[in-house]
C-alpha atoms as a PDB file:
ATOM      1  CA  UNK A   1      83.629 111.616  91.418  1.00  0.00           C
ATOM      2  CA  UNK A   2      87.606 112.422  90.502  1.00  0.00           C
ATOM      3  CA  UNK A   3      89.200 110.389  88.261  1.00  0.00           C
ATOM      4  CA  UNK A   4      91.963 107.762  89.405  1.00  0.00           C
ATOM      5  CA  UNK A   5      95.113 109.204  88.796  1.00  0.00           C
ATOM      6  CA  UNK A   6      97.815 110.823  90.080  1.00  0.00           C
ATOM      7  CA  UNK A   7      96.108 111.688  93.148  1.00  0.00           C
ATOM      8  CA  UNK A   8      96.845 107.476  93.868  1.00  0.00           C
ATOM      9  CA  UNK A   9      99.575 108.491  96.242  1.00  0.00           C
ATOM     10  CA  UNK A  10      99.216 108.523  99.868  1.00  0.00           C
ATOM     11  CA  UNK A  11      99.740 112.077 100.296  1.00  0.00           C
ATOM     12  CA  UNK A  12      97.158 113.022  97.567  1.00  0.00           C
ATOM     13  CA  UNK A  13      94.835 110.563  99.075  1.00  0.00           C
ATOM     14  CA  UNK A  14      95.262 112.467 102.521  1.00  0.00           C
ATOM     15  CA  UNK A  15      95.188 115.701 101.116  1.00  0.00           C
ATOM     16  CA  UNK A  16      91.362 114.350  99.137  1.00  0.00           C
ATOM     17  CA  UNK A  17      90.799 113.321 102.406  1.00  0.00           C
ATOM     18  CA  UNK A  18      91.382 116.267 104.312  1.00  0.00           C
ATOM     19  CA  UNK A  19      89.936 118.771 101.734  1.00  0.00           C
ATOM     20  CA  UNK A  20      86.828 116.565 101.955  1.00  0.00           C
ATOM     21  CA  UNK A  21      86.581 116.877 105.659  1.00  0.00           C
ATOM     22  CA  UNK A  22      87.033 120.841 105.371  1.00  0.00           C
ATOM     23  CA  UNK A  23      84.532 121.398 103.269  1.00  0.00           C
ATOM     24  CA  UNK A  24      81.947 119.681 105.823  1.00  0.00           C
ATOM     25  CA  UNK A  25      83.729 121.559 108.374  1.00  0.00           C
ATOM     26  CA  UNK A  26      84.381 117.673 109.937  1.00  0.00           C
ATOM     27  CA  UNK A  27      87.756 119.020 110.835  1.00  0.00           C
ATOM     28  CA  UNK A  28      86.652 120.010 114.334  1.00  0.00           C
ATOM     29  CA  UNK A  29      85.865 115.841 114.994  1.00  0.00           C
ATOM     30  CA  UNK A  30      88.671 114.940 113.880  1.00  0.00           C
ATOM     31  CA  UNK A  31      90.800 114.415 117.028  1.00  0.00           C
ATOM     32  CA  UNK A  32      93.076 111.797 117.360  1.00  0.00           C
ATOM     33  CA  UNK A  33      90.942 109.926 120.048  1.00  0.00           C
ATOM     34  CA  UNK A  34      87.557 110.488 117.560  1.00  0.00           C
ATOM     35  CA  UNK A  35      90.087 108.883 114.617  1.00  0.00           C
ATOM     36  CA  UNK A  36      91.135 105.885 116.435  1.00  0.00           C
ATOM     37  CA  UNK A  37      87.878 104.887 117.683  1.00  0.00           C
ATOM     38  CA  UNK A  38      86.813 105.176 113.819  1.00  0.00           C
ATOM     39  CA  UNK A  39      89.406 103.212 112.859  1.00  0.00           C
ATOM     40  CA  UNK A  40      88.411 100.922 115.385  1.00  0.00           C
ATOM     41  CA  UNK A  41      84.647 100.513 114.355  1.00  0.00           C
ATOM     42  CA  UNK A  42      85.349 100.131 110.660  1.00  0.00           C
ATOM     43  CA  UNK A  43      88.148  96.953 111.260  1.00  0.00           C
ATOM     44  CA  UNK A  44      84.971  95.678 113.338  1.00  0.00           C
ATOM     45  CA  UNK A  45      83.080  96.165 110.596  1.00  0.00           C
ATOM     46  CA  UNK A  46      85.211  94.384 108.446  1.00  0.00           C
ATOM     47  CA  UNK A  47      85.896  91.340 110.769  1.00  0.00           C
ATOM     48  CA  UNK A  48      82.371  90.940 111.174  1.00  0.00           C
ATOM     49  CA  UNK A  49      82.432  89.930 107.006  1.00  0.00           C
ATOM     50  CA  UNK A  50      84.790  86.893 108.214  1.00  0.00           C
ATOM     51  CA  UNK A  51      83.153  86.503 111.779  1.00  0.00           C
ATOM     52  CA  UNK A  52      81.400  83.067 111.277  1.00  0.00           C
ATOM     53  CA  UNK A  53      83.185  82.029 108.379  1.00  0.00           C
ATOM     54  CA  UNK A  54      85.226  78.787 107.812  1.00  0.00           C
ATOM     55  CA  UNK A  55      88.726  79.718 106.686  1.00  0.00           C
ATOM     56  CA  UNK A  56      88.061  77.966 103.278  1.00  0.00           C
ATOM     57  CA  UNK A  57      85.125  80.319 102.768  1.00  0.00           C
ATOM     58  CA  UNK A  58      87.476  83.448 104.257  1.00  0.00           C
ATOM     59  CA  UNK A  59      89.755  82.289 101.432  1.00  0.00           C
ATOM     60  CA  UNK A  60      87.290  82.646  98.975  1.00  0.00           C
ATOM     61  CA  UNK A  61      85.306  85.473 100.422  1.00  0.00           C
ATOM     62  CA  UNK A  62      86.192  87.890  97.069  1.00  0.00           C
ATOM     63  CA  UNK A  63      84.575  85.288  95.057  1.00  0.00           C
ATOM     64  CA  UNK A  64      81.145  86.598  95.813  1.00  0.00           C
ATOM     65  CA  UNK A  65      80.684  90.216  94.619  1.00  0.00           C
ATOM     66  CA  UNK A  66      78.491  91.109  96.852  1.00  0.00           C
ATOM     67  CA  UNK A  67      81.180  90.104 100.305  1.00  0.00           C
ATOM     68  CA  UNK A  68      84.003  91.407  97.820  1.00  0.00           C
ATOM     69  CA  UNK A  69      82.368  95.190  97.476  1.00  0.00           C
ATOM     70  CA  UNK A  70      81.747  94.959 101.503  1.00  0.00           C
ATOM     71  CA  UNK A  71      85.478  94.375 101.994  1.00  0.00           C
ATOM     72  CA  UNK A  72      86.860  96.989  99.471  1.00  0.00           C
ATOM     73  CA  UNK A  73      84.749  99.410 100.970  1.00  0.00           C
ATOM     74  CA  UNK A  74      85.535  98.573 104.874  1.00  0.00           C
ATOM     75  CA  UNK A  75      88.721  98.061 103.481  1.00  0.00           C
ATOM     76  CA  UNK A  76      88.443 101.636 102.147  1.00  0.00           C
ATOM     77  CA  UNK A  77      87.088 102.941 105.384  1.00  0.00           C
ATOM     78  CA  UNK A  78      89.765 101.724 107.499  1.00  0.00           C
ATOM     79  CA  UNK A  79      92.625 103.212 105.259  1.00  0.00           C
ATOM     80  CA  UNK A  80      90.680 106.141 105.132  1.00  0.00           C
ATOM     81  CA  UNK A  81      90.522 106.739 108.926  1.00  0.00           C
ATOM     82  CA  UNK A  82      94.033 105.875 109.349  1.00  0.00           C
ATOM     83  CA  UNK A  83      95.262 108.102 106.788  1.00  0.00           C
ATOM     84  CA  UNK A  84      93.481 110.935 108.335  1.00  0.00           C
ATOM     85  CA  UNK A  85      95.108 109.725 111.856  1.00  0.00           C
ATOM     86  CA  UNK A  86      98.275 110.045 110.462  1.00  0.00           C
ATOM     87  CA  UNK A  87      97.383 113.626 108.745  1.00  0.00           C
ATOM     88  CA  UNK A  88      96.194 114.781 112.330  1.00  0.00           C
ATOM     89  CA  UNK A  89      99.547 113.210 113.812  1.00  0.00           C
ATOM     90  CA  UNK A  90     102.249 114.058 111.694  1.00  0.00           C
ATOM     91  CA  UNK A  91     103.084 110.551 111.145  1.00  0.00           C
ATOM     92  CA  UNK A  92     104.536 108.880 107.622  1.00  0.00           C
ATOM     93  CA  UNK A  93     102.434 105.585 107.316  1.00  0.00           C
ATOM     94  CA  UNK A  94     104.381 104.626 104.597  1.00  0.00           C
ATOM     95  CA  UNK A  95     107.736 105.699 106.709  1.00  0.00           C
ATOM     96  CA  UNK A  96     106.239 103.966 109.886  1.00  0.00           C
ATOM     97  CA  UNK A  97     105.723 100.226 108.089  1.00  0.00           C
ATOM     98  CA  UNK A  98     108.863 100.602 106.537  1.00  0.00           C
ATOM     99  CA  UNK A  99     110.832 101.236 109.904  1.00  0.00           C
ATOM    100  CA  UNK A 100     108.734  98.568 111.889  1.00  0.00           C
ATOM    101  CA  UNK A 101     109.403  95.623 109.189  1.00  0.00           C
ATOM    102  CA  UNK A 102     113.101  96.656 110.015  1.00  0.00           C
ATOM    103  CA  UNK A 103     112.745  96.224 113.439  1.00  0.00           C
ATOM    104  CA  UNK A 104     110.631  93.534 113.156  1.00  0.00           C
ATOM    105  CA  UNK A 105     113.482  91.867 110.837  1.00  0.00           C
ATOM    106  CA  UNK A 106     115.656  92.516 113.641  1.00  0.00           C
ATOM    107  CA  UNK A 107     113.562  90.822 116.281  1.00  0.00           C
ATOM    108  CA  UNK A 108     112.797  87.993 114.163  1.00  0.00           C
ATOM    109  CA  UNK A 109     115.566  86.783 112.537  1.00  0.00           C
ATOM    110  CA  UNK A 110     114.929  83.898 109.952  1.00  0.00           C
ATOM    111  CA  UNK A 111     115.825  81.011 112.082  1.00  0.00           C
END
C-alpha cells in the first residue's frame, strides 16, 4: 500500500484511481451510467449505517470503532466512485462545489 503523501490531492487521487482501474482492465465498466449507479449503491450503503438510528446515536456514530471504520470506508467508496465519474466526465469536483456554493449564495441570501 502507497504511502500518504503528495498523492493527497484530488487529481493524484484520480490518477491512483484510474491507474488502478487500468491495470484490471476495469476501464471498459467504467461508463458514466455504471459510475453513477456505483455511486449510488455505496451512499446506500452508507445510509444504511444511520438507517435506524436516533440522531443522538447518528451524532455519536464515530464513537464506536467498529461504525467509524464502516463510514470511512463507505465514505471512501463514495468519493472514490465520484472521483472516477468526474475523471470519465471531464468535470472539476473541486471547481463544480466551488461554483455551486456561489450560486447557491446567490439563491440564498442570508436573510
Amino acid at each position: 500500500m502507497a504511502a500518504p503523501g503528495p498523492e493527497l490531492t484530488v487529481s493524484g487521487l484520480q490518477r491512483r484511481l484510474a491507474e488502478f482501474a487500468a491495470a484490471r482492465d476495469w476501464q471498459q465498466y467504467h461508463t458514466p451510467k455504471n459510475l453513477v449507479a456505483a455511486l449510488t449503491v455505496e451512499a446506500g450503503e452508507l445510509l444504511e449505517i444511520f438507517q435506524w438510528l436516533t440522531p443522538e446515536q447518528a451524532a455519536d456514530v464515530m464513537s464506536d470503532e467498529r461504525a467509524a471504520h464502516r463510514v470511512r470506508d463507505e465514505v471512501a467508496d463514495v468519493l472514490a466512485y465520484l472521483f472516477q465519474l468526474c475523471t470519465v466526465l471531464e468535470v472539476d469536483p473541486l471547481r463544480a462545489l466551488a461554483e455551486k456554493i456561489e450560486r447557491n449564495e446567490s439563491r440564498f441570501p442570508v436573510p
